[in-house]
Protein backbone atom coordinates (compact mmCIF):
# COMPACT_ATOMS: atom_id res chain seq x y z
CA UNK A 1 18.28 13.63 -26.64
CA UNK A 2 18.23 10.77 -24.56
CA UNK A 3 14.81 8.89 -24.80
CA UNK A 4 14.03 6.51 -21.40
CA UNK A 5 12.74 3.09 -21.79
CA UNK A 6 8.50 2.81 -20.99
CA UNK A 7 7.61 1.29 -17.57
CA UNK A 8 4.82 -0.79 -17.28
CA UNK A 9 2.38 -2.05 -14.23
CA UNK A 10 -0.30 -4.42 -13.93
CA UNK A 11 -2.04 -3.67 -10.84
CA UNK A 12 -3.88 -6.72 -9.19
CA UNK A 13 -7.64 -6.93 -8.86
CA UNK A 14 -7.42 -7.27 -4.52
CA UNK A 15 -5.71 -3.92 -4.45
CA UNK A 16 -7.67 -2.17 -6.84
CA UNK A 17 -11.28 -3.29 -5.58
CA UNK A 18 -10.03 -2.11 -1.70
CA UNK A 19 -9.44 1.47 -2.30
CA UNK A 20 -12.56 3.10 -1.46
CA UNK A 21 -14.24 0.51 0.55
CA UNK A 22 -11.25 0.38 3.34
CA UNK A 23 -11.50 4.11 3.63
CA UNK A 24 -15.06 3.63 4.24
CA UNK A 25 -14.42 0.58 6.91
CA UNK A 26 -12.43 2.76 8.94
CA UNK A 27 -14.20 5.59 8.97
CA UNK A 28 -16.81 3.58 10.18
CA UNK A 29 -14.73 2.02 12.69
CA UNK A 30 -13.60 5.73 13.64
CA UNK A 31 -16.92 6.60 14.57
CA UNK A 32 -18.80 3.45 15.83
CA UNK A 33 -16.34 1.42 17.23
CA UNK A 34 -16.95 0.37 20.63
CA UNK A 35 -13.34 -0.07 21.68
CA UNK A 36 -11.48 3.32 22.33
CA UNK A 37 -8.09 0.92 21.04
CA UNK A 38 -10.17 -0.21 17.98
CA UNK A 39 -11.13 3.66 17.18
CA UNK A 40 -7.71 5.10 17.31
CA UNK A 41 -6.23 2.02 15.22
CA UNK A 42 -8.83 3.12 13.07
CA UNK A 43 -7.55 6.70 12.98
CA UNK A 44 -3.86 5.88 12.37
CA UNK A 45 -4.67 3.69 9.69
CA UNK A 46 -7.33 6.31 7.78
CA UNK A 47 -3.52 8.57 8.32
CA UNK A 48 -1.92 5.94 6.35
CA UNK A 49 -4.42 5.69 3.36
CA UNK A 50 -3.10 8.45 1.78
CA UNK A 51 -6.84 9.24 0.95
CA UNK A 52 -8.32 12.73 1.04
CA UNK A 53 -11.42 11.43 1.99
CA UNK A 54 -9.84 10.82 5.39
CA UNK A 55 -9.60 14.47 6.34
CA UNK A 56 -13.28 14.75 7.19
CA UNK A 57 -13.60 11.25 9.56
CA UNK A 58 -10.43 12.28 10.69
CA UNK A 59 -11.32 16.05 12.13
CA UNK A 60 -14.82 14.51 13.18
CA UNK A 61 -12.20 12.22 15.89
CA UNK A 62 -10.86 15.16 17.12
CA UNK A 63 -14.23 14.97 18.63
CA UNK A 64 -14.36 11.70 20.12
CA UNK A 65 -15.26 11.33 23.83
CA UNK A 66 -11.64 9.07 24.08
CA UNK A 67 -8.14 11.25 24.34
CA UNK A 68 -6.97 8.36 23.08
CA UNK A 69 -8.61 8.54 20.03
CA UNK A 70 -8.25 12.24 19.61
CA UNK A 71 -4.84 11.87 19.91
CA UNK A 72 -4.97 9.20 17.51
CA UNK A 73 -6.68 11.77 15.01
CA UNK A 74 -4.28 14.27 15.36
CA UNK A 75 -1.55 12.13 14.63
CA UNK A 76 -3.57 10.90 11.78
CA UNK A 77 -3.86 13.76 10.15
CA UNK A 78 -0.13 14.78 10.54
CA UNK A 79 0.68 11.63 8.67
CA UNK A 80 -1.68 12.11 5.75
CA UNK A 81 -0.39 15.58 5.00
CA UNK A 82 -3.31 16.90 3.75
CA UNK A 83 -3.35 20.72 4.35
CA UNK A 84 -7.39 20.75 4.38
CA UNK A 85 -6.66 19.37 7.85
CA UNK A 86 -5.34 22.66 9.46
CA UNK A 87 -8.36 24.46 9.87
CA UNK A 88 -9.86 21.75 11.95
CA UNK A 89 -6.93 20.98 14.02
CA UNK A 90 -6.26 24.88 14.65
CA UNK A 91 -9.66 25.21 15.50
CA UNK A 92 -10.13 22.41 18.07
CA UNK A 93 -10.10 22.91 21.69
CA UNK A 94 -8.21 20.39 23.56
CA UNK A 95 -8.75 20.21 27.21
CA UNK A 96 -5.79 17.20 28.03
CA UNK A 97 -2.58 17.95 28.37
CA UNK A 98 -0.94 14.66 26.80
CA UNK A 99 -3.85 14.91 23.75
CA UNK A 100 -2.87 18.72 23.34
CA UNK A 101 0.74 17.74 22.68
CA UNK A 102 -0.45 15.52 19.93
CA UNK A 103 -2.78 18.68 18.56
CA UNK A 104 -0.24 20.59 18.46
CA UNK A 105 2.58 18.45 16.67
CA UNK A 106 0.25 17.57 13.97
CA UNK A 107 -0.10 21.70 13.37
CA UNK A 108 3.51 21.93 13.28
CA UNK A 109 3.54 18.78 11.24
CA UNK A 110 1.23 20.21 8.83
CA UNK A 111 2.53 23.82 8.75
CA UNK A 112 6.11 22.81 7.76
CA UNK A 113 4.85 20.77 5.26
CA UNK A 114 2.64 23.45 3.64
CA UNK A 115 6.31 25.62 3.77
CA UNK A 116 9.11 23.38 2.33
CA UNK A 117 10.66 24.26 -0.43
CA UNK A 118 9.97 22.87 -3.85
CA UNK A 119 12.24 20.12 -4.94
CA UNK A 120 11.08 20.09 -8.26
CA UNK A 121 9.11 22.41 -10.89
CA UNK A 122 6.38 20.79 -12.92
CA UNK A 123 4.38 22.41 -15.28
CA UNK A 124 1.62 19.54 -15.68
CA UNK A 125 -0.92 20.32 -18.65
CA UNK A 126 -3.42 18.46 -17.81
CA UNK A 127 -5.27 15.05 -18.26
CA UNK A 128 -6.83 14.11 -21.95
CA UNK A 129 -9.27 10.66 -22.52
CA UNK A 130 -8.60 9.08 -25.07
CA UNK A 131 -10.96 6.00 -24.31
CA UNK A 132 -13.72 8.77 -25.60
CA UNK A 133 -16.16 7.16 -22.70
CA UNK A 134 -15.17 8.63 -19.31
CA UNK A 135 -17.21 11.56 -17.72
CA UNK A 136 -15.59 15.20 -17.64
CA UNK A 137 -16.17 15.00 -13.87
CA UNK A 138 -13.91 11.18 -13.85
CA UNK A 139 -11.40 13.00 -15.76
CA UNK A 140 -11.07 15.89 -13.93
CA UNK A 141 -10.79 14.10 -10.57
CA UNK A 142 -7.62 12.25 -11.84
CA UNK A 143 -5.99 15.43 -12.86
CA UNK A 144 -6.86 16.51 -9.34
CA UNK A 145 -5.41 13.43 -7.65
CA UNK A 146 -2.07 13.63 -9.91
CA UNK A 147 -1.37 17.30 -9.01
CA UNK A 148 -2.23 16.62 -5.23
CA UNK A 149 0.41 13.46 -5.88
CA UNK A 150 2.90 15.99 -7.58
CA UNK A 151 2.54 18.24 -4.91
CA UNK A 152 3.00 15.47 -2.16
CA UNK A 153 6.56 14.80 -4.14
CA UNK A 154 7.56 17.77 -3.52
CA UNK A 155 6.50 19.63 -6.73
CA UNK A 156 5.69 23.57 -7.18
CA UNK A 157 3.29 23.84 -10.21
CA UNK A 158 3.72 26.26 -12.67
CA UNK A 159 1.04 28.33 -13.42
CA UNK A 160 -0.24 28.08 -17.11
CA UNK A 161 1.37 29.57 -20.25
CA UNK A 162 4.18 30.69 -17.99
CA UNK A 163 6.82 32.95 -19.88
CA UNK A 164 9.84 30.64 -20.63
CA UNK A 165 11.87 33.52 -18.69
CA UNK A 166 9.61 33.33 -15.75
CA UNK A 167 10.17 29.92 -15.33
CA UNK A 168 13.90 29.91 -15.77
CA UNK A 169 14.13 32.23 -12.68
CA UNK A 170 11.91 29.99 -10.64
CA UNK A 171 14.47 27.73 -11.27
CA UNK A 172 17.53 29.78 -10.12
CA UNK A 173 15.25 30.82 -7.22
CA UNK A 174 15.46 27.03 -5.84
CA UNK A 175 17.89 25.46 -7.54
CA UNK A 176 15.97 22.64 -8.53
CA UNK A 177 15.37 21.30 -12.10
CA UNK A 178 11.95 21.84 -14.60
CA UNK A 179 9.77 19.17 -16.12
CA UNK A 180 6.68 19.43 -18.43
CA UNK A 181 4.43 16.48 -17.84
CA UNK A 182 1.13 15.52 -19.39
CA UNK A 183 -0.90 12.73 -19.12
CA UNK A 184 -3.53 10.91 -21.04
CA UNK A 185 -6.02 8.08 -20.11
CA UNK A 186 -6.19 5.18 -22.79
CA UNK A 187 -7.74 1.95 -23.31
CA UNK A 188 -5.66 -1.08 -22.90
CA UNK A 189 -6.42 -4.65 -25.11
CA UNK A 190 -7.28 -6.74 -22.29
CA UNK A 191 -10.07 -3.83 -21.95
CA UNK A 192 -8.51 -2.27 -18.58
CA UNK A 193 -7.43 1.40 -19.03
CA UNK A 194 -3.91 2.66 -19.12
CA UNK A 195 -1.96 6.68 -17.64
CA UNK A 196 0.55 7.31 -19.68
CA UNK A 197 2.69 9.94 -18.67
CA UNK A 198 5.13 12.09 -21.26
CA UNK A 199 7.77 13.98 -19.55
CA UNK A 200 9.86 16.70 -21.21
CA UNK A 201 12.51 18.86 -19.93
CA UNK A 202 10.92 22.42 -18.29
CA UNK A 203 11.08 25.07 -19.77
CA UNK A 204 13.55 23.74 -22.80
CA UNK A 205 11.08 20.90 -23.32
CA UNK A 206 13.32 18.80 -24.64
CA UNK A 207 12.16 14.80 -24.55
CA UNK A 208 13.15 12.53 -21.97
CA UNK A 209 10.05 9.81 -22.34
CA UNK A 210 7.37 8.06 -21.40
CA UNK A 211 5.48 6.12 -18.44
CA UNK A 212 2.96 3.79 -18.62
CA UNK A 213 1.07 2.39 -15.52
CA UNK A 214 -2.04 0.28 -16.65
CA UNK A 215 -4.33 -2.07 -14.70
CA UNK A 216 -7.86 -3.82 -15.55
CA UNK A 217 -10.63 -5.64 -14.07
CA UNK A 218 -12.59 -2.96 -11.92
CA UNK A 219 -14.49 0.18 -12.47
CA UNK A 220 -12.97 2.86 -14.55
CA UNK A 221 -12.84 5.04 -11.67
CA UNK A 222 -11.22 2.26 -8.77
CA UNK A 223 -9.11 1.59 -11.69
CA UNK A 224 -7.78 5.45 -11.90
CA UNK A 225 -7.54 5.89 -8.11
CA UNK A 226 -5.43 2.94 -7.58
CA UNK A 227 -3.50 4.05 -11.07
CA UNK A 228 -2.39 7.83 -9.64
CA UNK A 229 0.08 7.15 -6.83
CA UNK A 230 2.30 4.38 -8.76
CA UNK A 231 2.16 6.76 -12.03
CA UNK A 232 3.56 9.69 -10.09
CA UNK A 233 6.27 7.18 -8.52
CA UNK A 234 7.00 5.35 -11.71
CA UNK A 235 8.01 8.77 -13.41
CA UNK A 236 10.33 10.59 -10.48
CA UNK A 237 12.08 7.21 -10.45
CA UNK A 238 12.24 6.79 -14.65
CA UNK A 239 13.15 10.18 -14.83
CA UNK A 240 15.54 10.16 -11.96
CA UNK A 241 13.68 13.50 -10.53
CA UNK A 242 15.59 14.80 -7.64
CA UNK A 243 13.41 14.13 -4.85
């Protein structure tokens, strides 16, 4: 068994305190801003956040009186990848050419994305606290946010209690290679809060190691948010997942 070393993170306070209030400045840009420019700068960025929340501010520019912006929108929601987007996009009714184009690359975009194969197979188990004072609802949005983070890797989730035979043909299927991750939340001594990530061979569960990401000085749940993304990248890089 070969046991990886533990990666640690401290995040930085800036970074951290940003995460939900920059979604919120552009949406408000998106929709307010004077400038036609402004708006769609706005859009591209809300693309970029990698932010669910952007879907909705996002479909709602589709509207906007400015192609530019709509266009802007479209291309937004291409680059965010969130498949909630398609319904809006499909549904819109685009009336310039040039902004049509844009409509329809996104769909494309979005379409392919929803079909590539898997490039890994995780069977994730869920999130536990162990700081025994989070809500339910705080915990269960950071499982949420790590699957939608494995799936943006490139992950196919097994389904739970999968027969060990099941998932071995999965594997053959694509060719790719099976890990079992799980994740608790824990309290760190500089009173910040910690993801640690175990990650075992799938199905053979065999140990390869842990991750650690852990950050402090913001609320519990900025803290989380900004702690998702660089746990998911800190473990296909430890773990050398073939992505």
């Amino acid at each position: 068994m070969r046991l990886l070393p533990v990666a640690l993170l401290l995040l930085a306070l800036p970074a951290l305190a940003q995460v939900d209030a920059r979604v919120a400045f552009l949406t408000k840009q998106l929709e307010k801003g004077k400038d036609p420019r402004a708006r769609s700068q706005a859009a591209l960025v809300l693309g970029a956040t990698e932010e669910p929340e952007a879907v909705q501010p996002l479909c709602a520019g589709l509207q906007d009186a400015s192609e530019l912006v709509r266009a802007a929108a479209a291309k937004g929601l291409a680059t965010l990848k969130e498949a909630s987007g398609l319904d809006c996009l499909k549904k819109h009714k685009e009336t310039d050419a040039a902004t049509l184009v844009s409509v329809r690359e996104a769909i494309k975009a979005l379409e392919d994305f929803k079909s590539r194969p898997p490039r890994i197979y995780v069977d994730f188990t869920g999130v536990k606290d162990k700081t025994g004072g989070l809500s339910p609802e705080l915990v269960k949005v950071t499982e949420e946010r790590l699957k939608r983070r494995l799936i943006q890797t490139g992950a196919l989730l097994a389904p739970a209690k999968e027969a060990k035979k099941s998932a071995q043909g999965v594997l053959k299927k694509y060719g790719i290679s099976g890990y079992r991750l799980s994740a608790e939340i824990q309290t760190t001594e500089s009173g910040g809060l910690r993801i640690a990530l175990l990650c075992l061979s799938y199905p053979d569960l065999a140990l390869l190691g842990q991750v650690d990401v852990q950050a402090a000085g913001a609320a519990p749940a900025d803290l989380l948010k900004a702690l998702v993304p660089k746990a998911i990248q800190d473990v296909a890089q430890t773990f050398e997942w073939k992505t």
